[in-house]
Protein backbone atom coordinates (compact mmCIF):
# COMPACT_ATOMS: atom_id res chain seq x y z
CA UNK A 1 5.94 -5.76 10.02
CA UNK A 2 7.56 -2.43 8.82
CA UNK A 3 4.45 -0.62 9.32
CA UNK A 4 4.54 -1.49 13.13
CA UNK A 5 8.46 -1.61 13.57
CA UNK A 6 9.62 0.86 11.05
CA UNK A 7 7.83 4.06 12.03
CA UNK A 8 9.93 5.29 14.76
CA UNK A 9 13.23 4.73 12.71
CA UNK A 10 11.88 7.17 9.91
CA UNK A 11 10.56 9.69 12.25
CA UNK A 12 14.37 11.22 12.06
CA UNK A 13 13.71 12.22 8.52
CA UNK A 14 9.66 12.39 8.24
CA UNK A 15 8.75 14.76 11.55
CA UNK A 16 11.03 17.73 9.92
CA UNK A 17 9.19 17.55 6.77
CA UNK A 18 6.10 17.01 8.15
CA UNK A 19 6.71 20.43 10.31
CA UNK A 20 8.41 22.44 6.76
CA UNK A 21 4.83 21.82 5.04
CA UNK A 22 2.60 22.54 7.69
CA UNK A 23 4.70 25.79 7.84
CA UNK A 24 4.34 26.82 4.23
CA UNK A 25 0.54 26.27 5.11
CA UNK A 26 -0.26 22.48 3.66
CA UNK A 27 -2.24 20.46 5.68
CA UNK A 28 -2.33 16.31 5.93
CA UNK A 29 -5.03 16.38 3.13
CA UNK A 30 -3.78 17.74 0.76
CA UNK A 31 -0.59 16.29 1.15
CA UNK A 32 -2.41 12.63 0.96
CA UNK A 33 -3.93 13.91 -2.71
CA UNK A 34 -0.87 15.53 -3.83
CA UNK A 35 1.18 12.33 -2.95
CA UNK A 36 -1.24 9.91 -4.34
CA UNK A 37 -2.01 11.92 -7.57
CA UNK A 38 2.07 12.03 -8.31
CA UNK A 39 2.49 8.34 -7.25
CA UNK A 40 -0.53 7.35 -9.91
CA UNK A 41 0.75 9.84 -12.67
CA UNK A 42 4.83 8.25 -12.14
CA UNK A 43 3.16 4.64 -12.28
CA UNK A 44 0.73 4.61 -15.42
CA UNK A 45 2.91 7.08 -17.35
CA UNK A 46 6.47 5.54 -16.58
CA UNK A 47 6.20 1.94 -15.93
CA UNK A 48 4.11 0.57 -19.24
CA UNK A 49 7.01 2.88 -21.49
CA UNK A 50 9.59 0.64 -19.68
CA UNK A 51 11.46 3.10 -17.45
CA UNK A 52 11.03 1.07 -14.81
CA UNK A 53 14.52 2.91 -12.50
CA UNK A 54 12.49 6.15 -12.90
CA UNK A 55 9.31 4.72 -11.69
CA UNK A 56 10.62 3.18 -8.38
CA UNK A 57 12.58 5.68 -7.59
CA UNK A 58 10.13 8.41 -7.48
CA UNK A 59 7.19 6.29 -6.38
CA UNK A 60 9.47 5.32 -3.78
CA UNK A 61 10.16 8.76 -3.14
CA UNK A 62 6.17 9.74 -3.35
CA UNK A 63 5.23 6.86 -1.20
CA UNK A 64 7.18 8.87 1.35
CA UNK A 65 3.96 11.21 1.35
CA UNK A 66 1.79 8.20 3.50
CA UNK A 67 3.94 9.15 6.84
CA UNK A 68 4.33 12.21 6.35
CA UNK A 69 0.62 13.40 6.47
CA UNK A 70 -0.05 11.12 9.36
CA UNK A 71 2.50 12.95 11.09
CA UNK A 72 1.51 16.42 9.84
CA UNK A 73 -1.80 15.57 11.25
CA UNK A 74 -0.54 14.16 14.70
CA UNK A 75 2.10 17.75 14.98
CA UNK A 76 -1.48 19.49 14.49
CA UNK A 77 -3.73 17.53 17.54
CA UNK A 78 -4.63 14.52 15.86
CA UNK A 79 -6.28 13.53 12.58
CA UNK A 80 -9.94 13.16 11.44
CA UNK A 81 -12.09 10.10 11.11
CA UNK A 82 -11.98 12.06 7.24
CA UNK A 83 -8.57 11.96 7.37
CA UNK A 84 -8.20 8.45 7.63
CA UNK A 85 -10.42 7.41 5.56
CA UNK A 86 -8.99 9.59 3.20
CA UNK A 87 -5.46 8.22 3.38
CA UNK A 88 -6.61 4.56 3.69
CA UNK A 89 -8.78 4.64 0.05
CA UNK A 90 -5.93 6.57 -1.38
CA UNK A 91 -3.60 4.22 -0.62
CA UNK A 92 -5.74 1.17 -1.97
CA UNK A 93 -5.64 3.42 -5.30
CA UNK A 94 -2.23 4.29 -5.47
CA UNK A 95 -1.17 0.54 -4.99
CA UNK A 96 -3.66 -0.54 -7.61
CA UNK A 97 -2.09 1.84 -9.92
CA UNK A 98 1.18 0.47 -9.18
CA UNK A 99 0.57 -3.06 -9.82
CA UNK A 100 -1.74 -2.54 -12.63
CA UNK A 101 0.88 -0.83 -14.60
CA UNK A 102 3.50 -3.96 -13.65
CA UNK A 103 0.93 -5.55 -15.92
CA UNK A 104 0.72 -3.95 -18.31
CA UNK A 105 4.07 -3.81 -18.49
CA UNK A 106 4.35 -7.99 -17.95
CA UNK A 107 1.43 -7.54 -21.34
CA UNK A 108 2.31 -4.96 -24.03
CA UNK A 109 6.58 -4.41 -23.50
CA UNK A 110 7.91 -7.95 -21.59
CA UNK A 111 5.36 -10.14 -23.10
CA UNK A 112 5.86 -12.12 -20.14
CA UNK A 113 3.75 -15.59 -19.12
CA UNK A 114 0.22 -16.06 -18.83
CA UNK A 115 1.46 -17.13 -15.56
CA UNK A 116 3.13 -14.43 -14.68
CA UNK A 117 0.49 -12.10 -15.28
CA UNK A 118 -1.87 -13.79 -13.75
CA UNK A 119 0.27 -13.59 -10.29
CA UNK A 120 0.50 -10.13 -10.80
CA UNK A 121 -2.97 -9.93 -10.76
CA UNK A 122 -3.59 -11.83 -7.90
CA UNK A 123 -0.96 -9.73 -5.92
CA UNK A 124 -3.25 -6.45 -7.15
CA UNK A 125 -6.15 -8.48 -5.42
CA UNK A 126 -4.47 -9.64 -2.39
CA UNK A 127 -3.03 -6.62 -2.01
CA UNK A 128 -6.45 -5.06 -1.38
CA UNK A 129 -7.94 -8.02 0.27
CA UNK A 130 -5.03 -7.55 2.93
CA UNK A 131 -6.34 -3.93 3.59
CA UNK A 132 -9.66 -4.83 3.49
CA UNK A 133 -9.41 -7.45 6.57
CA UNK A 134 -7.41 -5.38 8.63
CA UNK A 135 -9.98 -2.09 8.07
CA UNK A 136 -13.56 -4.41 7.88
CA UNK A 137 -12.08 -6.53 10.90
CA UNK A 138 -11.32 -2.94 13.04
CA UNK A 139 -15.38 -1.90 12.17
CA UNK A 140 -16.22 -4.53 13.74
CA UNK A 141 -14.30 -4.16 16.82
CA UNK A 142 -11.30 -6.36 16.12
CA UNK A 143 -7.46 -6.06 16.41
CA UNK A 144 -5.73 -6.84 13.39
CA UNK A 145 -2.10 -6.10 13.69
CA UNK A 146 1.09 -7.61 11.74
CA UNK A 147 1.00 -9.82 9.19
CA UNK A 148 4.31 -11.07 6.59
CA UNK A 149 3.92 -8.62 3.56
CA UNK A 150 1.99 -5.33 5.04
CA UNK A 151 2.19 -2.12 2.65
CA UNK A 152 5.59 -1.23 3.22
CA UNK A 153 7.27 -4.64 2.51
CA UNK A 154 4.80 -5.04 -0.62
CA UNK A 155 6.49 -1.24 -1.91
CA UNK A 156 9.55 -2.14 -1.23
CA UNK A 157 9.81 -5.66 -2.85
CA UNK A 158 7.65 -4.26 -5.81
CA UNK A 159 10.47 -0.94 -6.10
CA UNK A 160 13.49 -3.30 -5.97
CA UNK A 161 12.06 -5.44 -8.91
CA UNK A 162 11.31 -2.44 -10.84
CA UNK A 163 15.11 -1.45 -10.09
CA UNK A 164 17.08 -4.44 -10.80
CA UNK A 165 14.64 -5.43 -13.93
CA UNK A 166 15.41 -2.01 -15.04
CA UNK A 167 18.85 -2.20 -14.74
CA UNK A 168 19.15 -5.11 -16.26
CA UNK A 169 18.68 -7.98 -14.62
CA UNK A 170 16.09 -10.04 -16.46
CA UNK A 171 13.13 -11.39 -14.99
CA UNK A 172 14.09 -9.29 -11.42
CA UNK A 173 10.29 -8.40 -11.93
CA UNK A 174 8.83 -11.20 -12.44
CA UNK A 175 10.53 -12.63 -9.27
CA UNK A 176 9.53 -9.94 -7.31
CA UNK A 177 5.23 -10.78 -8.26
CA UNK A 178 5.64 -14.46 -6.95
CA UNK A 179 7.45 -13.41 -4.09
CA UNK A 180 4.70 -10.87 -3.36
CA UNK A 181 1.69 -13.43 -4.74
CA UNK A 182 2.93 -16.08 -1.97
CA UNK A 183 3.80 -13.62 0.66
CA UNK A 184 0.53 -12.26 0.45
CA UNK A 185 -1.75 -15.05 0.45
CA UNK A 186 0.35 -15.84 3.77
CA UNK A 187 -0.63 -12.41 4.84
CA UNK A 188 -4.23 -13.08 4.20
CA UNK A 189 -4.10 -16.41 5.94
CA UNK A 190 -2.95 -14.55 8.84
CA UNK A 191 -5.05 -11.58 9.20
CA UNK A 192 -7.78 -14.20 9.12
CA UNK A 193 -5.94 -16.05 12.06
CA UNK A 194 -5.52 -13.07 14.04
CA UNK A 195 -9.29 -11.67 13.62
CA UNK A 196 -10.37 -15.47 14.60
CA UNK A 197 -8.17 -15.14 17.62
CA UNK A 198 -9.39 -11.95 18.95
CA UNK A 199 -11.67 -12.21 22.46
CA UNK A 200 -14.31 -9.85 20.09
CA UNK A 201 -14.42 -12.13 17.56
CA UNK A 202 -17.91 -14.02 18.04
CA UNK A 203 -19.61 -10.94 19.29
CA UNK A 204 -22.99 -10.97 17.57
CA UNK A 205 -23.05 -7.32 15.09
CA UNK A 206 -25.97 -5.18 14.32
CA UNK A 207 -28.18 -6.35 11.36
CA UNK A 208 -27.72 -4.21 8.10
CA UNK A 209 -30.17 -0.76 7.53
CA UNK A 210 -32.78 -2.40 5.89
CA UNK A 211 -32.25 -5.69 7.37
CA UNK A 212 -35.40 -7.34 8.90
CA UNK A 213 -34.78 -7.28 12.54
């Protein structure tokens, strides 16, 4: 939802950053690496020693990175079919750094459920399966648009866990995976919906390289 709703909103703060780096001679690429290499580093290192504040704050700050580079690269002409790719596969990384350090955290420091770990694996699955419906659905011709828990609600749910758990407020965490597990398997259920839905949908594909015809 935020990641269709939300983007015009934050253009106030992102565009003037965007244009700063491009003036100091970055370029959307290396922004994308430079964001996602921070936003792995603040995850492995600072969630599994328990400072869990730190770590949402600056992923959240880090995660900032994902519009800006689109919109360095739309202040330059338009981005590159590299580009996106680019940005798309780091941001499958960065979120399965993110959510495999919850766990580890869940493992070796809260010692949490079997339960509860398992949930925040699935939501490290889903959370890739999500992606991977919208992007394999789009090869194929589809529009896959919206869904309940999209990248931006799945950061933001995952930072304010991190936050209140870290302040204090036991089990904040935990909450915040089940939320997440069942708001993404809604997701899923949806994308599916909407790339059943689409006119393209039952368009016959090419056969595979290799493939006999």
């Amino acid at each position: 939802m935020l990641s269709v709703h939300g983007r015009e909103p934050a253009a106030v703060v992102v565009e003037p950053v965007a244009k700063a780096l491009l003036r100091i001679g970055m370029t959307p690429n290396v922004t994308t690496v430079l964001g996602t290499s921070a936003t792995i580093l603040v995850s492995v290192l600072l969630i599994p020693a328990g400072h869990l504040v730190a770590a949402a704050l600056a992923s959240a700050f880090f995660a900032a990175f994902d519009m800006v580079d689109g919109t360095m690269a739309r202040l330059r002409g338009g981005g590159t079919a590299f580009g996106a790719t680019l940005d798309a596969s780091c941001d499958r990384i960065t979120d399965g750094a993110l959510f495999g350090a919850i766990v580890a955290w869940f493992v070796y420091v809260d010692h949490a459920s079997p339960a509860t770990v398992a949930a925040a694996l699935g939501v490290l699955v889903l959370s890739q399966v999500i992606s991977y419906i919208k992007a394999r659905g789009e090869a194929g011709g589809l529009r896959i648009v919206g869904g309940l828990i999209e990248r931006p609600e799945r950061l933001i749910v995952a930072f304010i866990g991190l936050v209140l758990e870290g302040a204090g407020v036991g089990g904040a965490l935990a909450a915040a995976v089940w939320l997440l597990l069942a708001g993404s398997a809604i997701t899923v259920v949806q994308r599916f919906a909407l790339a059943a839905r689409d006119p393209r949908s039952h368009e016959h594909i090419a056969a595979p390289e290799g493939a006999k015809p």
